[in-house]
Protein backbone atom coordinates (compact mmCIF):
# COMPACT_ATOMS: atom_id res chain seq x y z
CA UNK A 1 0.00 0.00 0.00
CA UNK A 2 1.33 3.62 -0.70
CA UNK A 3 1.75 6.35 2.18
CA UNK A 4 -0.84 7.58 1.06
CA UNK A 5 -3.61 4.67 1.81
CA UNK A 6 -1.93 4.22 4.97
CA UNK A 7 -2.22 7.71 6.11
CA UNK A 8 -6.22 7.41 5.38
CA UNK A 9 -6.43 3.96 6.91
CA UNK A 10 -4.83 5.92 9.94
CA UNK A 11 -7.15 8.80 9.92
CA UNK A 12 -10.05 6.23 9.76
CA UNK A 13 -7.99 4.22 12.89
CA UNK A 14 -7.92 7.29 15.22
CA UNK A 15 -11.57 8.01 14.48
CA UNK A 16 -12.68 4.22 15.38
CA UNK A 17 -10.63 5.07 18.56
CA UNK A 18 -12.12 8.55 19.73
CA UNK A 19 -15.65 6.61 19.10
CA UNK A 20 -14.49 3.95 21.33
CA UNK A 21 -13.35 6.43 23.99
CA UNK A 22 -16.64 8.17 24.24
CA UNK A 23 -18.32 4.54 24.35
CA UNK A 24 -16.29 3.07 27.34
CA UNK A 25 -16.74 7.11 29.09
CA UNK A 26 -20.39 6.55 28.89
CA UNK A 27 -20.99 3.03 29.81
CA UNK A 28 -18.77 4.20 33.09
CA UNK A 29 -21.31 6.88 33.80
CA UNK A 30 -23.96 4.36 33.06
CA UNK A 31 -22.61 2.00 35.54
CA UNK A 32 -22.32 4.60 38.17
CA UNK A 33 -25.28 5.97 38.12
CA UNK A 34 -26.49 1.97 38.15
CA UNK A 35 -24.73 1.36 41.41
CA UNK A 36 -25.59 4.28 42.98
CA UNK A 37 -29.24 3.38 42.90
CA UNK A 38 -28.61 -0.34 44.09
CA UNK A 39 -29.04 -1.69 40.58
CA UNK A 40 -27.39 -4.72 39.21
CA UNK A 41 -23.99 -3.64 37.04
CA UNK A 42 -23.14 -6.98 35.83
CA UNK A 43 -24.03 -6.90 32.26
CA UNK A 44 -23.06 -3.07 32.26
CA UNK A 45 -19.71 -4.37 33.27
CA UNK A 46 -19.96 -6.78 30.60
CA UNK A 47 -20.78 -4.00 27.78
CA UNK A 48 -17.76 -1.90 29.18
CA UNK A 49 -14.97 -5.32 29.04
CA UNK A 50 -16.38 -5.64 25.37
CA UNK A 51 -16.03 -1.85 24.42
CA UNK A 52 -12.31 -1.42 26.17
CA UNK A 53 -11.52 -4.82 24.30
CA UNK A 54 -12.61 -3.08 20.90
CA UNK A 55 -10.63 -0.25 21.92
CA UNK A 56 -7.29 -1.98 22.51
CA UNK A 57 -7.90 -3.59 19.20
CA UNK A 58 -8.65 -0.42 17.65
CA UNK A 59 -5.05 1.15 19.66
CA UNK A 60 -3.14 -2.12 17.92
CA UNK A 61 -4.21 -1.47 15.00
CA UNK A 62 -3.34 2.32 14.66
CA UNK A 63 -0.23 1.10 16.34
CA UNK A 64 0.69 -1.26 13.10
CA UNK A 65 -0.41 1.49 10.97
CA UNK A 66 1.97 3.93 12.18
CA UNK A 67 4.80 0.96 12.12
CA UNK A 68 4.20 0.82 8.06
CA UNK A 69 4.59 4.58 7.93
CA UNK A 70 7.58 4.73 9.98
């Protein structure tokens, strides 16, 4: 792939991870708020191992991206 590609497939990369960083900050507030009215946070908890997963997969794949254009 040129620079060029790379440098979109980067661009795309650091949007997927800003997403994902507003989706794990708000399923944090979500399971706040659930605790602090005595309500079950399990599958909240859940939600937020599956978004930080996507996120660290998101952060290794920028990661190789930059590697290529280094």
């Amino acid at each position: 792939m040129d620079h060029n590609q790379e440098r979109r497939h980067l661009a795309q990369a650091s949007q997927h991870i800003a997403q994902a960083q507003v989706y794990v900050a708000r399923q944090r507030v979500i399971i706040d708020r659930l605790a602090a009215i005595g309500l079950p946070t399990d599958d909240a908890l859940a939600t937020l191992a599956a978004f930080e997963g996507t996120l660290q997969a998101f952060e290794r794949h920028r990661a190789m991206i930059l590697a290529v254009l280094a």
